[in-house]
Protein backbone atom coordinates (compact mmCIF):
# COMPACT_ATOMS: atom_id res chain seq x y z
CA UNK A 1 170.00 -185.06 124.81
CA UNK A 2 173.58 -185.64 124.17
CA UNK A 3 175.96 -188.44 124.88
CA UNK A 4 179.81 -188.35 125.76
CA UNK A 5 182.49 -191.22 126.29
CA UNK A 6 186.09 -190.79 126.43
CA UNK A 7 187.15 -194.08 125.68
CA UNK A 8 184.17 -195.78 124.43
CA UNK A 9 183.81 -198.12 127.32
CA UNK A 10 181.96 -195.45 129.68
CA UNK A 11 179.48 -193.08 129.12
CA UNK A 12 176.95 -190.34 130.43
CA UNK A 13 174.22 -188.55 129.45
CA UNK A 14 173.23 -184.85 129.37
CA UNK A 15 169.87 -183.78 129.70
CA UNK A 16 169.44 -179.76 128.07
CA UNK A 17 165.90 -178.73 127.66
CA UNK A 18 165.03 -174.62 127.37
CA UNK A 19 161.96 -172.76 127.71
CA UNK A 20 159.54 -172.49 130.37
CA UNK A 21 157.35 -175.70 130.20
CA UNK A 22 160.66 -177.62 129.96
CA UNK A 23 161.89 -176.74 133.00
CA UNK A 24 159.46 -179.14 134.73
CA UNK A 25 159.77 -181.57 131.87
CA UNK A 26 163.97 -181.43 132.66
CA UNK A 27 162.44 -181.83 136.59
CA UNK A 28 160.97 -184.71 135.60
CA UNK A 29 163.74 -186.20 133.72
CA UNK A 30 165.91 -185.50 136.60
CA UNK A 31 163.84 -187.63 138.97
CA UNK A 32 163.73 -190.34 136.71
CA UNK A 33 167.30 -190.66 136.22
CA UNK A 34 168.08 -190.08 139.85
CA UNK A 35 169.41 -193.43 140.81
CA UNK A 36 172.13 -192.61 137.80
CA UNK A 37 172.99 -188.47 138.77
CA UNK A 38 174.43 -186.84 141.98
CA UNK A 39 174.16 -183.52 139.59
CA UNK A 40 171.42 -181.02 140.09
CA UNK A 41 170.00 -178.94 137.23
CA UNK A 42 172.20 -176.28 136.70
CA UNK A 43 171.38 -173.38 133.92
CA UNK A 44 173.11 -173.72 130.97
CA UNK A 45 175.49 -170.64 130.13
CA UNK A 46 173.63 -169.53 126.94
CA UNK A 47 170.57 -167.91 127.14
CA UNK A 48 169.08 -166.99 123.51
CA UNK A 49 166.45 -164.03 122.71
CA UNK A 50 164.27 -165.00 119.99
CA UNK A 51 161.90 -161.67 119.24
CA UNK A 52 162.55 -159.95 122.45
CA UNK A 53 161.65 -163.31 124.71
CA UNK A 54 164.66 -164.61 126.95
CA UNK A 55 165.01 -168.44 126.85
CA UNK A 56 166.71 -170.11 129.35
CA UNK A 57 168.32 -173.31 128.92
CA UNK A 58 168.97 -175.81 131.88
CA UNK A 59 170.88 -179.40 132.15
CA UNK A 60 172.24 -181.83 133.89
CA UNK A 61 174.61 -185.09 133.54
CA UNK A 62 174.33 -188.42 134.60
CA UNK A 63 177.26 -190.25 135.93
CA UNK A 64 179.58 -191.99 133.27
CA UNK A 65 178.60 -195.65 133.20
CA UNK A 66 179.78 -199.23 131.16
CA UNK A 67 175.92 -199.88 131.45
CA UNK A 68 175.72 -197.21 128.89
CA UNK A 69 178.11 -198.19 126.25
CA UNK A 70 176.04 -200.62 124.28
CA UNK A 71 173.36 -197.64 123.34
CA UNK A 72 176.35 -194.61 123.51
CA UNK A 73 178.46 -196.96 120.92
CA UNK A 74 175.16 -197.59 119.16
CA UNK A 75 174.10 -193.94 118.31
CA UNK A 76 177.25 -192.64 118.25
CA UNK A 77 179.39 -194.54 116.77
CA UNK A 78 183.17 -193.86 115.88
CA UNK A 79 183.71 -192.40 112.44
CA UNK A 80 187.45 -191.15 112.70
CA UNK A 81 190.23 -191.03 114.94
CA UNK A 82 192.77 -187.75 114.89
CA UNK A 83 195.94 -190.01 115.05
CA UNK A 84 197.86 -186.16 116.24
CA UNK A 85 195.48 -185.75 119.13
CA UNK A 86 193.86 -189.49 120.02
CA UNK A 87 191.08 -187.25 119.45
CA UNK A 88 187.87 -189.76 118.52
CA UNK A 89 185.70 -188.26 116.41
CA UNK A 90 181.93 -189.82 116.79
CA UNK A 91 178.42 -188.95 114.59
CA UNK A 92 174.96 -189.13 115.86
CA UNK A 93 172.86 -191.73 113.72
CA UNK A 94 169.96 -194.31 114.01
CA UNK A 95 170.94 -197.42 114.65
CA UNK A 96 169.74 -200.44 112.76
CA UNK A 97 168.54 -201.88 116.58
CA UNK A 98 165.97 -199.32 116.54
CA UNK A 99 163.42 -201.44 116.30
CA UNK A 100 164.26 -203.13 119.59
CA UNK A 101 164.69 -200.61 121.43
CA UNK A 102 161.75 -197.87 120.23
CA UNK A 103 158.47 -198.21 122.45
CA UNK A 104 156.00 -196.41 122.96
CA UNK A 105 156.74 -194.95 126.13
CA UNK A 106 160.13 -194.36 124.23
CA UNK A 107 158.25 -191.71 121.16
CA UNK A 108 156.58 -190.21 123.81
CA UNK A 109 159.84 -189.08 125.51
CA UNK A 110 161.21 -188.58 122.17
CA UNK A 111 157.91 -186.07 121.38
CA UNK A 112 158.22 -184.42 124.91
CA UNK A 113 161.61 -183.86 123.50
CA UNK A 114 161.83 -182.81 119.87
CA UNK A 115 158.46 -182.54 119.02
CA UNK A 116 155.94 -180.38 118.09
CA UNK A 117 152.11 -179.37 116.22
CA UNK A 118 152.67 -178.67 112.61
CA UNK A 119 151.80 -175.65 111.04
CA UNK A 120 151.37 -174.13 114.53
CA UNK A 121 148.06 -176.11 115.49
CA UNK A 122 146.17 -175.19 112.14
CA UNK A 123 145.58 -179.16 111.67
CA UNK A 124 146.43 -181.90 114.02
CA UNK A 125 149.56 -183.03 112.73
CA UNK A 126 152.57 -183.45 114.84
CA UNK A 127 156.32 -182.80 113.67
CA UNK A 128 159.86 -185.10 114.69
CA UNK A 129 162.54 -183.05 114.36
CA UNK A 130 165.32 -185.50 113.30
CA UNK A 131 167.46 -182.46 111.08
CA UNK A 132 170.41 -184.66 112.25
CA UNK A 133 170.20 -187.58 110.65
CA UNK A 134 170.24 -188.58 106.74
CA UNK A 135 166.92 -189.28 104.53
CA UNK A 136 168.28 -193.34 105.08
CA UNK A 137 168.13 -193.19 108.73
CA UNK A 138 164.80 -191.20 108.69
CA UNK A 139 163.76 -193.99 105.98
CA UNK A 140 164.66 -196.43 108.62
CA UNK A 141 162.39 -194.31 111.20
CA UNK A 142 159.23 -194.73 109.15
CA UNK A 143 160.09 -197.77 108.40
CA UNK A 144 160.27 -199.07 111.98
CA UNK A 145 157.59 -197.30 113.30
CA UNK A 146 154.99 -198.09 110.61
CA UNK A 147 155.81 -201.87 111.25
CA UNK A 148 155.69 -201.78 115.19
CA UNK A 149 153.31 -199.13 116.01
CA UNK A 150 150.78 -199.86 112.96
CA UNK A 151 151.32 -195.87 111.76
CA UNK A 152 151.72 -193.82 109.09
CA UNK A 153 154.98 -191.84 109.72
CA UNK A 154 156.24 -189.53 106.43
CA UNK A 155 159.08 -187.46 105.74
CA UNK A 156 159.47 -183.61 104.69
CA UNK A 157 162.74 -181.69 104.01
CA UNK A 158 163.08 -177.99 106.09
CA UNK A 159 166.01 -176.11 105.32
CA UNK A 160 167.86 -179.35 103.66
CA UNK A 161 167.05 -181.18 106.70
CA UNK A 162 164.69 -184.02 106.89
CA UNK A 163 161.68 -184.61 109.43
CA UNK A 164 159.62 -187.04 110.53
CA UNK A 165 155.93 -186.23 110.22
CA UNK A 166 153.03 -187.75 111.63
CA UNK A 167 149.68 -186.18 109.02
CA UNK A 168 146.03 -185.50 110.41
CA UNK A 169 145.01 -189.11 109.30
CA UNK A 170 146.68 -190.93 111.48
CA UNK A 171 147.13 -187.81 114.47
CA UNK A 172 144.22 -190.10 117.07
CA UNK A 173 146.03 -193.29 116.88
CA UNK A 174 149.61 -191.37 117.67
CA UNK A 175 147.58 -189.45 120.43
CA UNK A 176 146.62 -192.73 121.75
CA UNK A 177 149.84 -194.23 121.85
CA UNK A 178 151.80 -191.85 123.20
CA UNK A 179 149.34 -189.49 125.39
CA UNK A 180 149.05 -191.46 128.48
CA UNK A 181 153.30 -190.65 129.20
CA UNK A 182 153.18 -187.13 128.39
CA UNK A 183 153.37 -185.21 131.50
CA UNK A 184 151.16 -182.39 131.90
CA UNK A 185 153.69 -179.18 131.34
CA UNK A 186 154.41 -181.17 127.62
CA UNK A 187 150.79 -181.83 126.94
CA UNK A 188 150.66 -178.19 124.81
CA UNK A 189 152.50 -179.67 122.10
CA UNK A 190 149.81 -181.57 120.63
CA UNK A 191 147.47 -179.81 118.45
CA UNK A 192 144.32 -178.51 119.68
């Protein structure tokens, strides 16, 4: 998901997802944020082949709205400002008000979007990936989510990147938490 504002008062959201089960994830999204879009999913223009498979990408934008500032401004807030251009430059980061705003309804959307089984579904672990964000923000993550949702959330580094990791000893009560939003195209990313 991405966020854009060109003043900082108004925003909107785009909604990308690729790959087969995410076009009816993407479907899904669409009809949830239908009250806020006139857009229909269109396919994105860049379509990668990843050992001789096609994937297709698709999106779509909701309209640009003040309701959205308070979160846009939140997670993206502005780091610089081009004073040639007025161009504002903004960086994506977690937001100390995490913890009032992460539910668990909200990690399940957050798993349907960027996550995944670890070690391809040799053990039931599952797999955030966060590679945008710094080890403090992801320290944040754990930190928030062990307090509210009673787990055991650790970090790993891939390619200098860090990730949030959920290990096989606390996999059922993740399951548990977030399993009863995932809709059924999504439900393959949980380990066997």
């Amino acid at each position: 998901m991405q966020t854009f504002s060109k003043d900082g008062k108004t925003w909107r959201l785009r909604i990308i997802q690729g790959g087969s089960n995410h076009f009816i994830y993407i479907c899904h999204l669409r009809n949830l944020l239908d009250a806020w879009t006139k857009m229909e999913i269109k396919e994105y223009n860049e379509v990668r082949t990843i050992k001789n498979k096609i994937y297709k990408k698709w999106y779509f934008n909701t309209l640009s709205f003040e309701q959205f500032s308070e979160l846009g401004n939140a997670f993206y807030p502005l780091i610089n400002r081009d004073s040639n251009s007025n161009y504002k430059k903004r960086k994506k980061i977690i937001p100390l008000e995490i913890e009032d705003w992460l539910t668990d309804k909200g990690l399940a959307y957050w798993f349907m979007d960027d996550g995944s089984t670890k070690w391809g579904n040799k053990v039931s672990a599952i797999r955030f990936c966060t590679d945008s964000f710094t080890e403090r923000e992801i320290d944040l993550l754990i930190d928030v989510i062990n307090r509210k949702f009673n787990l055991k959330a650790t970090k790993f580094i891939n390619n200098n990147k860090w990730r949030l990791y959920f290990g096989t000893e606390n996999y059922q009560q993740l399951k548990e938490l977030i399993y009863p939003y995932i809709i059924p195209s999504m439900l393959y990313k949980f380990p066997l």
